[in-house]
C-alpha atoms as a PDB file:
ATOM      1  CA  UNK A   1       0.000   0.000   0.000  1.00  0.00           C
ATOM      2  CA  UNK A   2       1.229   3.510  -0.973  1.00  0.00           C
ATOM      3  CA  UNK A   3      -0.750   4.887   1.734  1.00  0.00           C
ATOM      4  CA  UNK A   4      -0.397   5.403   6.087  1.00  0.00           C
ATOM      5  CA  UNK A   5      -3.119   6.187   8.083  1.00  0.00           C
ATOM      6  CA  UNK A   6      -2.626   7.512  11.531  1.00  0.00           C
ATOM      7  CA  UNK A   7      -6.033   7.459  14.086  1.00  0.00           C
ATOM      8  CA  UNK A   8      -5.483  10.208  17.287  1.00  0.00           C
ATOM      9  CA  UNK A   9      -8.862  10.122  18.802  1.00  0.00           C
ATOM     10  CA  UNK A  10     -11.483  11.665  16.860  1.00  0.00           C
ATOM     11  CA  UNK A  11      -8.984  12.790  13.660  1.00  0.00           C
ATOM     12  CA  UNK A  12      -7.751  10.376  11.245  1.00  0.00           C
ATOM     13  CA  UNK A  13      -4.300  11.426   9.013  1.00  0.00           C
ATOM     14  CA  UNK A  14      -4.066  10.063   6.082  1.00  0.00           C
ATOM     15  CA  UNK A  15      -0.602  10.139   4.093  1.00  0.00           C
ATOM     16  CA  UNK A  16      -0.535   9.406   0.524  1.00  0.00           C
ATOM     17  CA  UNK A  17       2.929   8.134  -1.332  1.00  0.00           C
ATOM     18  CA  UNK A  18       3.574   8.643  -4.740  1.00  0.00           C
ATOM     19  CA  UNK A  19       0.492   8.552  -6.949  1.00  0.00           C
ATOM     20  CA  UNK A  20      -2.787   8.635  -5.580  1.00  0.00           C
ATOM     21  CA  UNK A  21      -4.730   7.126  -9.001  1.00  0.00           C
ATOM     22  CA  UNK A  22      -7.399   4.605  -9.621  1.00  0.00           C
ATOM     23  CA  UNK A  23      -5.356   1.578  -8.126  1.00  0.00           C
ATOM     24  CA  UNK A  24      -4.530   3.715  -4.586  1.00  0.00           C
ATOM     25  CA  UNK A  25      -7.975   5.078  -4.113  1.00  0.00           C
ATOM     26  CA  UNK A  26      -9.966   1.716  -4.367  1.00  0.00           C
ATOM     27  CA  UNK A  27      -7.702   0.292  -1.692  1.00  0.00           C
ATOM     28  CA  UNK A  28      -8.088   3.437   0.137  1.00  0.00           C
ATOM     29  CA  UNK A  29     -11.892   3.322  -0.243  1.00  0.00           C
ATOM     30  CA  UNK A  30     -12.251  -0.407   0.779  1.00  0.00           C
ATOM     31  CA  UNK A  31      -9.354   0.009   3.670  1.00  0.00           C
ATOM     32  CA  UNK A  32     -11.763   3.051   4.859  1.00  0.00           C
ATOM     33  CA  UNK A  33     -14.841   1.252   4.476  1.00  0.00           C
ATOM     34  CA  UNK A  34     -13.898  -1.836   6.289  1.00  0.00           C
ATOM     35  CA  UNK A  35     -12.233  -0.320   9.331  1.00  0.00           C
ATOM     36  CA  UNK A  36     -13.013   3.512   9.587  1.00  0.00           C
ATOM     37  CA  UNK A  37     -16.727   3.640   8.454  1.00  0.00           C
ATOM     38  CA  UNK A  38     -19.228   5.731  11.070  1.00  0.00           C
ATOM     39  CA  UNK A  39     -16.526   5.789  13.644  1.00  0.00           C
ATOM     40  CA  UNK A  40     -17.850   9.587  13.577  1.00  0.00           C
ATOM     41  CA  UNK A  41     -14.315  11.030  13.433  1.00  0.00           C
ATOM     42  CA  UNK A  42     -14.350  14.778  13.620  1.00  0.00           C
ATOM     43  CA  UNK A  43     -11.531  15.483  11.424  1.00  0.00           C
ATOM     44  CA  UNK A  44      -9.517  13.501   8.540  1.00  0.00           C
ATOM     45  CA  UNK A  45      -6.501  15.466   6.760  1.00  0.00           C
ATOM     46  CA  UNK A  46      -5.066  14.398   3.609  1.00  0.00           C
ATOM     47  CA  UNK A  47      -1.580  14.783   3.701  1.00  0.00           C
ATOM     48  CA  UNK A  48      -0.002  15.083   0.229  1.00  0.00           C
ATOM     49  CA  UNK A  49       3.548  15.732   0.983  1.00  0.00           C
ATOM     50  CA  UNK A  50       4.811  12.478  -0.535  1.00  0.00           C
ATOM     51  CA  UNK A  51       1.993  12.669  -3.453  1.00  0.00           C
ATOM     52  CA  UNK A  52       3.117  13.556  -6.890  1.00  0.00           C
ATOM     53  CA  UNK A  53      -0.469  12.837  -8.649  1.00  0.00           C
ATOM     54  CA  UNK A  54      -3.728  13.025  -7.931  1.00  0.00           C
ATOM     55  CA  UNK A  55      -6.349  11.557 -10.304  1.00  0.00           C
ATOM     56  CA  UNK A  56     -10.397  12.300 -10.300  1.00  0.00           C
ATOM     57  CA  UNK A  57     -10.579   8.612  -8.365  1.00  0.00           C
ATOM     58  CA  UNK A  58      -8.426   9.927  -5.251  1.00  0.00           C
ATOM     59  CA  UNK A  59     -10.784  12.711  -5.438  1.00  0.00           C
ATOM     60  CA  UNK A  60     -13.553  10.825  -5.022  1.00  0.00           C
ATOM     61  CA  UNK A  61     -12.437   9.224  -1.809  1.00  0.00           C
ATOM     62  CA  UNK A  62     -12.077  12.297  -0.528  1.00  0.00           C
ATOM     63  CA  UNK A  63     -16.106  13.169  -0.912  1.00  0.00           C
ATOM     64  CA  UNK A  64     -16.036   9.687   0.318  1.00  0.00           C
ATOM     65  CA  UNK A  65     -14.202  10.622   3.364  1.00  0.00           C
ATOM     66  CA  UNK A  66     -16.557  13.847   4.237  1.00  0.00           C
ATOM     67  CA  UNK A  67     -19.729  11.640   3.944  1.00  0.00           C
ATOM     68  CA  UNK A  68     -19.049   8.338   4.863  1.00  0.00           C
ATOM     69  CA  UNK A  69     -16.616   8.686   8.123  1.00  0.00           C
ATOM     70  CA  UNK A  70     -18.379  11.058  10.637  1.00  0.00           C
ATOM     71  CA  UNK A  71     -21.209  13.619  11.379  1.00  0.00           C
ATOM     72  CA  UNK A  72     -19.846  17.176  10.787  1.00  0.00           C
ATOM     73  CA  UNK A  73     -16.634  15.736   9.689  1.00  0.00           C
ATOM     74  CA  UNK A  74     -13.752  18.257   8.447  1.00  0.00           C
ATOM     75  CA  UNK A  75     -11.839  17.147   5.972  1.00  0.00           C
ATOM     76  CA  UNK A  76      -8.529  18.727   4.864  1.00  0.00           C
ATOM     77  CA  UNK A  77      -5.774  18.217   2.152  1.00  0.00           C
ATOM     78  CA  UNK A  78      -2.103  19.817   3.417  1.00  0.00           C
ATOM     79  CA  UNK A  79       1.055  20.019   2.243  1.00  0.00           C
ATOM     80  CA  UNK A  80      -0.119  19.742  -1.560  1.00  0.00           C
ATOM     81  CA  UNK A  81       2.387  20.874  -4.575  1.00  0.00           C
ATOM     82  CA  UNK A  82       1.064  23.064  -7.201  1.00  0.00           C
ATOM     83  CA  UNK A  83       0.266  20.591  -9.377  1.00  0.00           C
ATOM     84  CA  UNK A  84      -2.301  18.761  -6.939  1.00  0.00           C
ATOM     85  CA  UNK A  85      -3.707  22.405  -6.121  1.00  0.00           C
ATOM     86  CA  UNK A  86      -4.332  22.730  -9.400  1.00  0.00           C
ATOM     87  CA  UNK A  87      -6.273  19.298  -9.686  1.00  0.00           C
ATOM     88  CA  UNK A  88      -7.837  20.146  -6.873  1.00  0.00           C
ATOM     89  CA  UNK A  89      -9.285  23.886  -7.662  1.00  0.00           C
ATOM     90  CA  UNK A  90      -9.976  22.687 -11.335  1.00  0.00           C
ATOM     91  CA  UNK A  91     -12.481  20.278  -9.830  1.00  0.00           C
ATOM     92  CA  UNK A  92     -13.812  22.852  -7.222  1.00  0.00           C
ATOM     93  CA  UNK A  93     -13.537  20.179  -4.395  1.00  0.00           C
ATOM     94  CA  UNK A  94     -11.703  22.610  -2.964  1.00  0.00           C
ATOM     95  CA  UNK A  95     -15.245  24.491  -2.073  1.00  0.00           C
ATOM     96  CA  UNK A  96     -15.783  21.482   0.041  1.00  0.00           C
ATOM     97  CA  UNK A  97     -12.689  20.768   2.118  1.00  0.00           C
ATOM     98  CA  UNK A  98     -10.706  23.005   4.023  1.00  0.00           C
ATOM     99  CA  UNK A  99      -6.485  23.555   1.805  1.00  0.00           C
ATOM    100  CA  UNK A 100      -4.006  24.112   4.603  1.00  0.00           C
ATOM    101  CA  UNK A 101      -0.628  25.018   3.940  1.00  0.00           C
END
């Protein structure tokens, strides 16, 4: 798996290495489904610092991750290069989850 998640309490961290496409997200998806699923975390950052692509299908597990994991959940994409922000603003999902630097 190209991916690490890290649980503290209520927040979930999840760190994504090297390309987060098609093959990545539906592990992702299934690993959140099967073991994170209405937990009601309060927060879940996506931490892109290792990413170097992002593709429509990582994407969608982030929508994933803001309706399926938790009531009034927060989710957040950080350390994100500029090619990933632009991804990311392009597909306005960026109106939906909070970009921290």
């Amino acid at each position: 798996m190209a991916f690490e998640i890290t649980q503290e309490t209520n927040k979930l961290t999840i760190r994504i290495k090297g390309k987060f496409d098609a093959i990545l997200a539906k592990e992702l998806q299934s690993e959140l489904s099967q073991n994170y699923s209405n937990k009601d975390f309060k927060e879940v950052i996506f931490d892109f610092k290792e990413t170097s692509f992002l593709a429509s299908s990582g994407l969608r597990v982030m929508i994933f991750a803001r309706e399926k994991l938790g009531n009034e959940i927060k989710v957040s994409a950080m350390n994100a290069n500029r090619l990933i922000m632009d991804v990311m603003k392009m597909s306005g999902i960026h109106n939906f989850i909070d970009i921290l630097q």
